[in-house]
C-alpha atoms as a PDB file:
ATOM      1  CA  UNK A   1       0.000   0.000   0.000  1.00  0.00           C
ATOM      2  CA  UNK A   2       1.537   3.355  -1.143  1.00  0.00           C
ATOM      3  CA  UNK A   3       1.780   5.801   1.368  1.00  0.00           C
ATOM      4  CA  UNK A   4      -0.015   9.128   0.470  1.00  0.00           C
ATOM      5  CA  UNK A   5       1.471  11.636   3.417  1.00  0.00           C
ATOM      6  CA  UNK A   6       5.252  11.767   2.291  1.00  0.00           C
ATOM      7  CA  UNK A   7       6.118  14.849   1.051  1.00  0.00           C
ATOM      8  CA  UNK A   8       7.512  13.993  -2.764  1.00  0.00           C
ATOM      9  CA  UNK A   9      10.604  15.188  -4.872  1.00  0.00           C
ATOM     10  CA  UNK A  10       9.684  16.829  -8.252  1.00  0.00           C
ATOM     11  CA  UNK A  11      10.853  14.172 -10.921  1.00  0.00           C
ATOM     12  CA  UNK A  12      14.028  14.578 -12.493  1.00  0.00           C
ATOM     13  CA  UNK A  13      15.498  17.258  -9.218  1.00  0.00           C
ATOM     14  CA  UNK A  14      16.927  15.866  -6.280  1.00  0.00           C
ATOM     15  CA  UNK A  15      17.474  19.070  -4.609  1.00  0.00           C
ATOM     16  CA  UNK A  16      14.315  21.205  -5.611  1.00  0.00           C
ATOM     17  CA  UNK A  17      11.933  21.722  -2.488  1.00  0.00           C
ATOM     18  CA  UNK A  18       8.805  19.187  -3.113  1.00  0.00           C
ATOM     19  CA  UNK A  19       5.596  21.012  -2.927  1.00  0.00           C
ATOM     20  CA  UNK A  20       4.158  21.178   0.797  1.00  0.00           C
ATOM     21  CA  UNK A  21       0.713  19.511  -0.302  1.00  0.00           C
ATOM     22  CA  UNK A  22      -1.087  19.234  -4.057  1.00  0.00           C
ATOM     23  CA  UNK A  23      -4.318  20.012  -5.092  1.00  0.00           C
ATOM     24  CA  UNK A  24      -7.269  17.302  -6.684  1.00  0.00           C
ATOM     25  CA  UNK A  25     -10.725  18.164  -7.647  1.00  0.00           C
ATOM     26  CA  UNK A  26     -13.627  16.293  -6.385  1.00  0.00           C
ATOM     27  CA  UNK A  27     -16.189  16.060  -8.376  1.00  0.00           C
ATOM     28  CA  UNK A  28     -18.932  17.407  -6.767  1.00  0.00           C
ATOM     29  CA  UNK A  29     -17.284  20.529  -7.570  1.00  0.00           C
ATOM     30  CA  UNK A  30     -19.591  20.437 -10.596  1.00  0.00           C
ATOM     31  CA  UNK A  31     -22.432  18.746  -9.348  1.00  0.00           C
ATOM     32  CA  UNK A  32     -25.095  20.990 -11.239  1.00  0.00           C
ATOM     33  CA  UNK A  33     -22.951  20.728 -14.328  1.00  0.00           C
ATOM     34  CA  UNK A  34     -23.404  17.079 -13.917  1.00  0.00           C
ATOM     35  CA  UNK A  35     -26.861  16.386 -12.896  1.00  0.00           C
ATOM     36  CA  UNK A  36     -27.967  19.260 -15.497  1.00  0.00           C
ATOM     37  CA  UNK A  37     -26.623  16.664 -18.091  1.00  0.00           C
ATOM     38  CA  UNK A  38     -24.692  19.521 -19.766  1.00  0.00           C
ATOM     39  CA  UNK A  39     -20.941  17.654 -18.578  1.00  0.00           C
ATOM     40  CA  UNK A  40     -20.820  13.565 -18.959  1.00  0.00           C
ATOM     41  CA  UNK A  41     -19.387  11.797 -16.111  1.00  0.00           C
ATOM     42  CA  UNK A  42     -17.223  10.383 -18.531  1.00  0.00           C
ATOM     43  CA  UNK A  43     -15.707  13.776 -19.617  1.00  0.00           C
ATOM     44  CA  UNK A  44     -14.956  14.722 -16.040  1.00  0.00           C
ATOM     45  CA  UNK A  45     -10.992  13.777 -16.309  1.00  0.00           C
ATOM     46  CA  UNK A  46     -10.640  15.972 -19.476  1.00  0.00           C
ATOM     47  CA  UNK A  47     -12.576  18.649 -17.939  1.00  0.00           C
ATOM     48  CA  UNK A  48     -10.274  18.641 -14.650  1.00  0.00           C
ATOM     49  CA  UNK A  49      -7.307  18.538 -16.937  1.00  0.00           C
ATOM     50  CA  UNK A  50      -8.581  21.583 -19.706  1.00  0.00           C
ATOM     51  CA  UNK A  51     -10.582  23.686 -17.793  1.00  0.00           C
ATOM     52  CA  UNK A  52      -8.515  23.841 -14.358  1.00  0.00           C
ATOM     53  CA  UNK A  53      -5.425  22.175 -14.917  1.00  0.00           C
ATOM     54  CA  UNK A  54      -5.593  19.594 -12.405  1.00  0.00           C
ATOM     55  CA  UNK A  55      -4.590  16.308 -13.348  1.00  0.00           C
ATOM     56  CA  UNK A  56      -5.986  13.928  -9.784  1.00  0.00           C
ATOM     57  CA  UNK A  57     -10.052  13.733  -9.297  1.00  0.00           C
ATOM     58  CA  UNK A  58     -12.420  12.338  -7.101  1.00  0.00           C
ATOM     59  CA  UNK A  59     -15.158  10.375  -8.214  1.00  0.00           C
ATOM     60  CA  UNK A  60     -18.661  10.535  -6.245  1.00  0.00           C
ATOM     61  CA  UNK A  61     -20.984   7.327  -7.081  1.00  0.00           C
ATOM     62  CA  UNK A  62     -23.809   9.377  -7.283  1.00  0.00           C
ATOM     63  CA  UNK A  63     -22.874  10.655 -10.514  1.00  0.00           C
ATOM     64  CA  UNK A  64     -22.504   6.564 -12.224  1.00  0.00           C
ATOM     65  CA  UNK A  65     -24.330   4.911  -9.702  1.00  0.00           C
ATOM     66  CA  UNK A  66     -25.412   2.176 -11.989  1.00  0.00           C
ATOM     67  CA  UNK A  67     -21.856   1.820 -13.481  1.00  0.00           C
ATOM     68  CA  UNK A  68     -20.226   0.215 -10.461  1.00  0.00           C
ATOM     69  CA  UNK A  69     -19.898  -3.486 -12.334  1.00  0.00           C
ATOM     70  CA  UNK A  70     -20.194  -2.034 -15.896  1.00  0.00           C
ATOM     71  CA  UNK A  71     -16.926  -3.499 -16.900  1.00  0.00           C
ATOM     72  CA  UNK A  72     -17.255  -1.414 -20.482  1.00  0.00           C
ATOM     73  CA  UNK A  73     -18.056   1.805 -18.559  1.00  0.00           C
ATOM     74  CA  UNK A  74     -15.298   1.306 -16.243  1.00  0.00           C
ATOM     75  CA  UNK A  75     -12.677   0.407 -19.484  1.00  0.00           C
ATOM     76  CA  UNK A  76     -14.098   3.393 -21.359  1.00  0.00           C
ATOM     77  CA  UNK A  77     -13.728   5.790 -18.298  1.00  0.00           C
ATOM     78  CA  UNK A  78     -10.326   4.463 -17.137  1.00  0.00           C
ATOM     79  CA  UNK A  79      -8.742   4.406 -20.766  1.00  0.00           C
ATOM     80  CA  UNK A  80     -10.276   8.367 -21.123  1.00  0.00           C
ATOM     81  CA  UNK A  81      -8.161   9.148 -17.563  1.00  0.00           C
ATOM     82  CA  UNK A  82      -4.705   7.230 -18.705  1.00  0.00           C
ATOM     83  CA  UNK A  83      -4.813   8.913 -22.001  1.00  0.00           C
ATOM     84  CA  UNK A  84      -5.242  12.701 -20.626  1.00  0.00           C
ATOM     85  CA  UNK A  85      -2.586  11.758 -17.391  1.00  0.00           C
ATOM     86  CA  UNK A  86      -5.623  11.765 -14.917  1.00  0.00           C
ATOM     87  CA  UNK A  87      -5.234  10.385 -11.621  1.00  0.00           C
ATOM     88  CA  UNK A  88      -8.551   9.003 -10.038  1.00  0.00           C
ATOM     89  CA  UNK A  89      -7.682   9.085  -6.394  1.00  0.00           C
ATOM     90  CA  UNK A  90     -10.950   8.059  -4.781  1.00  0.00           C
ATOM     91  CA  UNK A  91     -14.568   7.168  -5.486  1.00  0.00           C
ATOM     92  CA  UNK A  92     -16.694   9.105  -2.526  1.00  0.00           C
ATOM     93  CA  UNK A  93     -19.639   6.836  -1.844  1.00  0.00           C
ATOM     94  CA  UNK A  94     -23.221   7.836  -0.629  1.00  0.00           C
ATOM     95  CA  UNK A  95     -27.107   6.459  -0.636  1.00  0.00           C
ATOM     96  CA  UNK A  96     -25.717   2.802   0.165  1.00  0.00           C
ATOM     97  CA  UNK A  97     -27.095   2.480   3.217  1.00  0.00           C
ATOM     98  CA  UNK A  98     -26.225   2.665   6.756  1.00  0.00           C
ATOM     99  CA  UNK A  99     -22.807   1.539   7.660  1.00  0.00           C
ATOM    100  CA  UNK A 100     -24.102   2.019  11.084  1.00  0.00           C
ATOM    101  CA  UNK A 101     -27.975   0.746  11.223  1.00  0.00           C
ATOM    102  CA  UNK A 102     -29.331  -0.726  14.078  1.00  0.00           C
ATOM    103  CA  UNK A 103     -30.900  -3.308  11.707  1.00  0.00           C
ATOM    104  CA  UNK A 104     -27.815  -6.217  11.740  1.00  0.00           C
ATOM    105  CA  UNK A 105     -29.477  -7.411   8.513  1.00  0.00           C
ATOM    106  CA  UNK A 106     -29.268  -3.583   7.022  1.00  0.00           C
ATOM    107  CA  UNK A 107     -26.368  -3.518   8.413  1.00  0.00           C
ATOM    108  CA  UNK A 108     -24.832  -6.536   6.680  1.00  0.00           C
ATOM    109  CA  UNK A 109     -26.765  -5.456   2.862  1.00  0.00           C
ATOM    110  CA  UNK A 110     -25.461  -1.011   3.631  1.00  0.00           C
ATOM    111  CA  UNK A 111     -21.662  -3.287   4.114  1.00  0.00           C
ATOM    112  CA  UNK A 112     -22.273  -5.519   0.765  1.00  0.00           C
ATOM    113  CA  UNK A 113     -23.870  -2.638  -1.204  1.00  0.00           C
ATOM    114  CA  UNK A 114     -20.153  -0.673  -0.834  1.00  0.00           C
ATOM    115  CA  UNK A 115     -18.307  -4.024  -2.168  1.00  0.00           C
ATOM    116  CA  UNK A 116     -18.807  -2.588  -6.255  1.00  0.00           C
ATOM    117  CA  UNK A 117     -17.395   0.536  -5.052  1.00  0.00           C
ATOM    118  CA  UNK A 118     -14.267  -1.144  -3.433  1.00  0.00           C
ATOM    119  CA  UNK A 119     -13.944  -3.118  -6.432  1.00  0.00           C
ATOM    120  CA  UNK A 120     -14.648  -0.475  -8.997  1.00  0.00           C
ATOM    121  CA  UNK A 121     -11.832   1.624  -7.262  1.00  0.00           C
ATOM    122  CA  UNK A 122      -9.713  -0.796  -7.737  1.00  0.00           C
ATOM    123  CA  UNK A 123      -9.765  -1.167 -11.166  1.00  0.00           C
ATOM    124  CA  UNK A 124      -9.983   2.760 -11.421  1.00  0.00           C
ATOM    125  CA  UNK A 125      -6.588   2.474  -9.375  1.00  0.00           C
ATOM    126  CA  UNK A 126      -7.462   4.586  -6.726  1.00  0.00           C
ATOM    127  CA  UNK A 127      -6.063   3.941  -2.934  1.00  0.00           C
ATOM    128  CA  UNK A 128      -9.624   4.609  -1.461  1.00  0.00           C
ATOM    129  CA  UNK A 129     -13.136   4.939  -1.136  1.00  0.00           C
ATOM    130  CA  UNK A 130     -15.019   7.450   0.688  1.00  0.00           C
ATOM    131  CA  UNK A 131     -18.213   6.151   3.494  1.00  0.00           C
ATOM    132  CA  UNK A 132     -20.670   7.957   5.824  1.00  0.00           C
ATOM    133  CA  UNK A 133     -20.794   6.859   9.540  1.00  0.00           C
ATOM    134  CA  UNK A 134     -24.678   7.321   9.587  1.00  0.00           C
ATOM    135  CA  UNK A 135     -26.795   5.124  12.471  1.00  0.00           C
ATOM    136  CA  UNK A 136     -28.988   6.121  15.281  1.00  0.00           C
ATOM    137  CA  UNK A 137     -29.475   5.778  19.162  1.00  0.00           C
ATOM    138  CA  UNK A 138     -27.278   7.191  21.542  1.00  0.00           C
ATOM    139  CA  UNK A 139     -23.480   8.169  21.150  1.00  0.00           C
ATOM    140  CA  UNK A 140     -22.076   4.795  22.678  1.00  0.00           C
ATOM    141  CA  UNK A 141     -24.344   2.449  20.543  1.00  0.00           C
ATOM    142  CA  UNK A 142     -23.854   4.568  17.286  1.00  0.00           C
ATOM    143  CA  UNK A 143     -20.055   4.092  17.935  1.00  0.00           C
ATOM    144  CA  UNK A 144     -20.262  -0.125  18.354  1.00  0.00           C
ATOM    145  CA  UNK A 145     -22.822  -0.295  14.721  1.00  0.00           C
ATOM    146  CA  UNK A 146     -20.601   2.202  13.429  1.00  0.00           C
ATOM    147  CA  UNK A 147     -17.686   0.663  14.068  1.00  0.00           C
ATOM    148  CA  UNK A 148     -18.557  -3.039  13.268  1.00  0.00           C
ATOM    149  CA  UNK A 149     -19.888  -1.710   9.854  1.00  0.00           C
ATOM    150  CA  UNK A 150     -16.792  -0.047   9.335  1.00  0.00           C
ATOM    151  CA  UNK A 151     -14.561  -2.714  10.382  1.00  0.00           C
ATOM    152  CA  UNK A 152     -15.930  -5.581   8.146  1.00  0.00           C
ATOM    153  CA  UNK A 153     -15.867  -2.957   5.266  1.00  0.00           C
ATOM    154  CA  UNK A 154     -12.201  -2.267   5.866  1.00  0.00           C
ATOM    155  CA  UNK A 155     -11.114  -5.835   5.975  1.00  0.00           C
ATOM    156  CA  UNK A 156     -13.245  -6.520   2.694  1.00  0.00           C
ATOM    157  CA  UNK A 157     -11.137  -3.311   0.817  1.00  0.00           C
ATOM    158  CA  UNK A 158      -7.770  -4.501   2.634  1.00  0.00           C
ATOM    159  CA  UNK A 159      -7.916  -7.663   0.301  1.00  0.00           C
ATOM    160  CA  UNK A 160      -8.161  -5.238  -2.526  1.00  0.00           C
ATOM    161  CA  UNK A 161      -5.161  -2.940  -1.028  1.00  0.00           C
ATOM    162  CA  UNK A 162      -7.452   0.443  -0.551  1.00  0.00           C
ATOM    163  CA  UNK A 163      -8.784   2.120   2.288  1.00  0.00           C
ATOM    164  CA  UNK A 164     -12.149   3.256   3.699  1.00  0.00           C
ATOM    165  CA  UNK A 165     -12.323   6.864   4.831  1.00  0.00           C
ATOM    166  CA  UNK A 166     -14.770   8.820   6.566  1.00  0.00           C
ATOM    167  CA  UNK A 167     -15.821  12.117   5.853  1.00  0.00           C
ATOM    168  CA  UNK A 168     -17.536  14.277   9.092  1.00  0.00           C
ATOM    169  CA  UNK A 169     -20.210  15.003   6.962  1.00  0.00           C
ATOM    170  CA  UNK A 170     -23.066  15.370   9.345  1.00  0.00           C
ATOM    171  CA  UNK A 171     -25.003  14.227  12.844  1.00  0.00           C
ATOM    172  CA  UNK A 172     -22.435  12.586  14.893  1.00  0.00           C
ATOM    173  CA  UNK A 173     -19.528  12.168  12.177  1.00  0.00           C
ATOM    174  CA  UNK A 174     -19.620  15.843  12.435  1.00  0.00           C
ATOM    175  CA  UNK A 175     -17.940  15.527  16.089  1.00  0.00           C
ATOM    176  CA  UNK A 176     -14.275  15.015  15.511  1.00  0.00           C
ATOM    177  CA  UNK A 177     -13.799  13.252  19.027  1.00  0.00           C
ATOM    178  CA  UNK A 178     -16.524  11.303  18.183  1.00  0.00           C
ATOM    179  CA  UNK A 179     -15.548  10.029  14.406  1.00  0.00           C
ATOM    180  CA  UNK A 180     -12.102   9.463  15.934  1.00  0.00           C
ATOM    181  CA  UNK A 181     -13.096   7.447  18.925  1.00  0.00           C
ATOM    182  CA  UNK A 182     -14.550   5.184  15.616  1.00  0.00           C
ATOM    183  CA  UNK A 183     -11.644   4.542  13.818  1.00  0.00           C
ATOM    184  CA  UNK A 184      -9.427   3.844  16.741  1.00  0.00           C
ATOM    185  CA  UNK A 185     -12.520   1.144  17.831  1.00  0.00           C
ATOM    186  CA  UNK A 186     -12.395  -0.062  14.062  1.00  0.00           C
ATOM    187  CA  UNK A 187      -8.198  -0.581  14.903  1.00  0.00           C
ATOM    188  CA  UNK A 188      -7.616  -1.226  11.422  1.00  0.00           C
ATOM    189  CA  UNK A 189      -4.423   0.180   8.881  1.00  0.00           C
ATOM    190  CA  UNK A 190      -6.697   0.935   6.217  1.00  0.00           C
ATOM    191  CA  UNK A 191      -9.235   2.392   7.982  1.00  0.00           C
ATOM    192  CA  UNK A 192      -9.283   6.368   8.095  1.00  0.00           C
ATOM    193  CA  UNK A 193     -10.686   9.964   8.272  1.00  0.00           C
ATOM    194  CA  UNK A 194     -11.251  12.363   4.993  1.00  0.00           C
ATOM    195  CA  UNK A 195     -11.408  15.715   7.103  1.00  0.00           C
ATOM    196  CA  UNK A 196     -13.531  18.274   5.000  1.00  0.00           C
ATOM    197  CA  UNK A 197     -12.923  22.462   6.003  1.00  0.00           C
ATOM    198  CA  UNK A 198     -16.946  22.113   6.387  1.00  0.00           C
ATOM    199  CA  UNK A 199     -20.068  19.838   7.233  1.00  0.00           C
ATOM    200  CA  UNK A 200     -19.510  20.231  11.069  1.00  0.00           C
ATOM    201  CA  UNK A 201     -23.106  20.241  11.724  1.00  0.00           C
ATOM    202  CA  UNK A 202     -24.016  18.047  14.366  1.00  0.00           C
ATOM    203  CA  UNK A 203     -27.878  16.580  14.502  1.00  0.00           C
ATOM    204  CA  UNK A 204     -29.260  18.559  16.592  1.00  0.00           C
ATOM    205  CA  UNK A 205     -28.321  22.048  14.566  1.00  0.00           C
ATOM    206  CA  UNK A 206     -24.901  23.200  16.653  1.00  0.00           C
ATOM    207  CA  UNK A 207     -21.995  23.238  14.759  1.00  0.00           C
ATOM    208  CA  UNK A 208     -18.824  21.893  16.336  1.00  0.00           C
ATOM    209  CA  UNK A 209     -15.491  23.794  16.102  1.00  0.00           C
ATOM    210  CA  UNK A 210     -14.333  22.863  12.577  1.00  0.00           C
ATOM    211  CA  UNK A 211     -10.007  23.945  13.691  1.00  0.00           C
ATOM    212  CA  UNK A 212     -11.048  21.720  16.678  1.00  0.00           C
ATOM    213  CA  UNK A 213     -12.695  18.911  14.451  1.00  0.00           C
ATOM    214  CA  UNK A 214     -10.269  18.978  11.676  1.00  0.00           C
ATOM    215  CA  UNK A 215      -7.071  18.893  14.119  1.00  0.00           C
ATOM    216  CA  UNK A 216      -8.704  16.103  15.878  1.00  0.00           C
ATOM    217  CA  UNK A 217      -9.150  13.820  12.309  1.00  0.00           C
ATOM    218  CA  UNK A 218      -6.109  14.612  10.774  1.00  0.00           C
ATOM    219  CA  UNK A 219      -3.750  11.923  12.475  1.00  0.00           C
ATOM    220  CA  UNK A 220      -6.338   9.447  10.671  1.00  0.00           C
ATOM    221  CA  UNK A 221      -6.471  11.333   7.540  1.00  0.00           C
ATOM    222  CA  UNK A 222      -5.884   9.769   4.293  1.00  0.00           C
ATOM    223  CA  UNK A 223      -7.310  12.847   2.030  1.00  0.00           C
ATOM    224  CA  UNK A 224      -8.608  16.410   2.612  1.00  0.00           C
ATOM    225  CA  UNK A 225     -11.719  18.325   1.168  1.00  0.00           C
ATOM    226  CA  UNK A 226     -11.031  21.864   0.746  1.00  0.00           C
ATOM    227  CA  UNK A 227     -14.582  22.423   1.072  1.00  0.00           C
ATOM    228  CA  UNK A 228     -15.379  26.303   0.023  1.00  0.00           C
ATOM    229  CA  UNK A 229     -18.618  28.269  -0.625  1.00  0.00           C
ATOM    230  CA  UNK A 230     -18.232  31.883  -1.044  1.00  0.00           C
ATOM    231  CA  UNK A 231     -15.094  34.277  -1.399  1.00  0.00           C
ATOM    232  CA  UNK A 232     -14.648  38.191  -0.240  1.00  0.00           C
ATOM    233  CA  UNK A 233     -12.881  40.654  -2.365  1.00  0.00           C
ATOM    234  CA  UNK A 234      -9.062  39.379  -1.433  1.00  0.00           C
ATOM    235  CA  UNK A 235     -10.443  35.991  -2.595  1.00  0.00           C
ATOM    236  CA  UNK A 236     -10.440  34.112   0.911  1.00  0.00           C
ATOM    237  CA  UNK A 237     -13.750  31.805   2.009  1.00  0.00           C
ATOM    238  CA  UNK A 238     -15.790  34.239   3.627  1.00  0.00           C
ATOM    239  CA  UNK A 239     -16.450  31.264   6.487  1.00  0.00           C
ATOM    240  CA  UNK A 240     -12.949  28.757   6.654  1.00  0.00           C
ATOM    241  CA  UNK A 241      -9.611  30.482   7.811  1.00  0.00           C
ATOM    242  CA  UNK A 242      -7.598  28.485   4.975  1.00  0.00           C
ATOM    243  CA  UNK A 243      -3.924  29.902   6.172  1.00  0.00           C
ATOM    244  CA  UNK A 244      -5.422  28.289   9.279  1.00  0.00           C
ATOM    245  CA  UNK A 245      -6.875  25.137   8.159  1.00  0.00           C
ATOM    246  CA  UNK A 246      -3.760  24.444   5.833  1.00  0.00           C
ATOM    247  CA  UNK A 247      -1.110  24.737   9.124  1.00  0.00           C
ATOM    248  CA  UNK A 248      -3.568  22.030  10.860  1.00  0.00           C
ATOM    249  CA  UNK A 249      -3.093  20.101   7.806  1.00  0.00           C
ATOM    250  CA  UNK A 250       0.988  19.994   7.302  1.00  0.00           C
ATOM    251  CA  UNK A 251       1.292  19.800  11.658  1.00  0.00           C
ATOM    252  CA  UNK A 252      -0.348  16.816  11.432  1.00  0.00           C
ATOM    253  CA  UNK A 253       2.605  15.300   8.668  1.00  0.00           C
ATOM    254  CA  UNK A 254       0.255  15.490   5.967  1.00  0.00           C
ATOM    255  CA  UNK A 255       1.574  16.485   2.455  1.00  0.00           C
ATOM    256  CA  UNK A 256      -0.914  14.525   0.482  1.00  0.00           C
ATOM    257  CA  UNK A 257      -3.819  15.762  -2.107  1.00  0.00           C
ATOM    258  CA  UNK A 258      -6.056  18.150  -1.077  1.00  0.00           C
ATOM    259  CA  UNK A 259      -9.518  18.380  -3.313  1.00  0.00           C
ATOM    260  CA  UNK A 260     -11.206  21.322  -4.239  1.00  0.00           C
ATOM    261  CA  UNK A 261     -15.407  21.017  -3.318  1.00  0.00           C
ATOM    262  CA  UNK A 262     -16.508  24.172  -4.531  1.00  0.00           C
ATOM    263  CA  UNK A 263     -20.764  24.050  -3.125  1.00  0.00           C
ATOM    264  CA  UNK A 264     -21.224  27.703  -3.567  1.00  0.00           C
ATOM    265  CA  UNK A 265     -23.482  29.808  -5.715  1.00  0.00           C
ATOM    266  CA  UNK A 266     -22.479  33.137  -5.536  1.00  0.00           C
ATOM    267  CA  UNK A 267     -19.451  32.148  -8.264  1.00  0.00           C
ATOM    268  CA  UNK A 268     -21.038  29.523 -11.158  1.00  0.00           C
ATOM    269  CA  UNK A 269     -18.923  26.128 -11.086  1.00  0.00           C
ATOM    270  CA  UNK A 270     -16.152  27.043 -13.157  1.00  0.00           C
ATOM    271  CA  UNK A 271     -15.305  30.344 -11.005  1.00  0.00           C
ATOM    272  CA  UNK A 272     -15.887  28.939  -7.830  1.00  0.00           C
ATOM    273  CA  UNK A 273     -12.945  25.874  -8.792  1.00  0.00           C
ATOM    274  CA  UNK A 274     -10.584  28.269 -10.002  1.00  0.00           C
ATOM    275  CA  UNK A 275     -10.911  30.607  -7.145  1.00  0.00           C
ATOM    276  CA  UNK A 276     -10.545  27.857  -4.239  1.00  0.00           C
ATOM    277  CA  UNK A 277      -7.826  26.958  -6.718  1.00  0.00           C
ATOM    278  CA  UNK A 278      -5.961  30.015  -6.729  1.00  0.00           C
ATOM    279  CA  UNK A 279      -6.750  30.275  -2.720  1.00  0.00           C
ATOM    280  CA  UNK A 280      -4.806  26.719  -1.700  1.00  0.00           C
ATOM    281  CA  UNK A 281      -1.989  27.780  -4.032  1.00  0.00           C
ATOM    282  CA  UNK A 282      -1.374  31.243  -2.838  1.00  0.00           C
ATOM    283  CA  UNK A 283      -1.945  29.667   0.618  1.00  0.00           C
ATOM    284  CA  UNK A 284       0.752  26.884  -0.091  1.00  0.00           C
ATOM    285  CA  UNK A 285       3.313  30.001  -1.355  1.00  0.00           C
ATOM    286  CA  UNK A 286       2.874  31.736   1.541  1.00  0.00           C
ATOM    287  CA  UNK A 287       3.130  28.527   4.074  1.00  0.00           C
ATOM    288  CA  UNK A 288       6.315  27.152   2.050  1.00  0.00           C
ATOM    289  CA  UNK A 289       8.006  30.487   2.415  1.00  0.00           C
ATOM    290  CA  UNK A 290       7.461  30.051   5.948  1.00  0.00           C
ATOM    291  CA  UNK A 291       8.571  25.946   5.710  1.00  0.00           C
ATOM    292  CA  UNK A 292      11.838  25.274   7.196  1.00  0.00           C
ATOM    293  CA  UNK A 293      12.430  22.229   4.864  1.00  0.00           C
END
């Protein structure tokens, strides 16, 4: 299994400074490009590649959800990626059920439903998939469904060499002491956090501290979502401290991808990418003028 939080050489320069982390772009970035049929799932790569000049994505299911075992689909999609130099790095997984139900037998079928994805990463050659921690009751049972879900999914992708990330991304997840008293239950290698700048909502409507949440996940992280919304005049998010969040990131050893979620409206799709774009690079100038390495 690779390992994804090494800070890397550029190729062909043994002294030049590697770059303190990189940038993907997930695709929900263009979510409304994609449901609006006017961009094919299978032109996301070259549109990552053209458009924004990022050449590592991040699938979401939702957008080939009946693709998972389409062997052609895959071939076609993979072949389109290799030619252009795209990297997929992860498939982010949702409506499979609940890792975490209280229902053993929906419990078992939310487990087997993410096997395609596992599989269909693989082939993709991506090093993980993406999972919700959803369930219900009280903190202490959600943790023991959540975890034994989780745990039987992670040995399942182990077999297949990826891992199985979780993503606060609402109710309890959305509680960084919380998600990470999960993983260390599940005890597993493979088995990890995808900290996202935002979806710190917990269920009952607070929000929890996202610097608190997002320092809290990181040891466990295997990716980041730069999530951003809306920008002021200097081009920062208007709600996520990014010079902030990005020092959380690289204390925690992390020099992996981070991928650009653009969710906004204020800026259409293609403006809102660029400018969280142009934020994590002129964030990563300014941190690696300040890197002692």
């Amino acid at each position: 299994m690779p390992v994804y939080n090494c800070r890397m050489t550029a190729p062909g320069s043994a002294t030049s400074k590697p770059p303190l982390f990189q940038i993907s772009l997930a695709e929900w970035s263009l979510h409304r490009s994609l449901e609006g049929g006017t961009l094919p799932h299978l032109d996301f790569p070259q549109a990552a590649r053209r458009d924004y000049g990022i050449d590592v994505i991040e699938l979401v299911n939702t957008f080939f959800k009946d693709k998972a075992r389409d062997q052609g689909y895959l071939t076609d999609f993979k072949k389109r990626a290799d030619d252009l130099g795209v990297q997929v790095l992860l498939i982010m997984c949702d409506h499979e059920g609940a890792l975490g139900d209280v229902d053993e037998t929906k419990r078992t079928q939310a487990v087997e439903n993410h096997y395609k994805w596992v599989e269909a990463a693989q082939f993709l050659g991506c090093h993980s998939i993406r999972v919700n921690a959803q369930s219900s009751g009280s903190a202490d049972e959600q943790r023991s469904l959540v975890a034994d879900g989780l745990g039987r999914l992670a040995e399942f992708a182990a077999k297949a060499g990826l891992n199985v990330l979780v993503e606060n991304h609402g109710g309890l997840s959305s509680d960084g002491a919380w998600l990470v008293s999960v993983i260390k239950q599940v005890g597993l290698p493979n088995c990890g956090t995808l900290p996202d700048f935002g979806n710190f909502k917990l269920a009952d409507g607070a929000e929890y501290d996202r610097y608190q949440g997002v320092t809290e996940t990181m040891p466990f992280a295997k990716a980041v979502s730069a999530k951003a919304q809306e920008f002021d005049a200097s081009g920062n998010e208007v709600r996520i401290d990014y010079r902030r969040m990005m020092q959380i990131v690289l204390e925690a050893g992390y020099h992996g991808y981070v991928g650009i979620e653009y969710s906004g409206d204020k800026l259409n799709e293609p403006e809102g990418i660029l400018a969280t774009k142009k934020l994590l690079e002129t964030v990563r100038d300014e941190l690696s003028r300040e890197d002692p390495l």
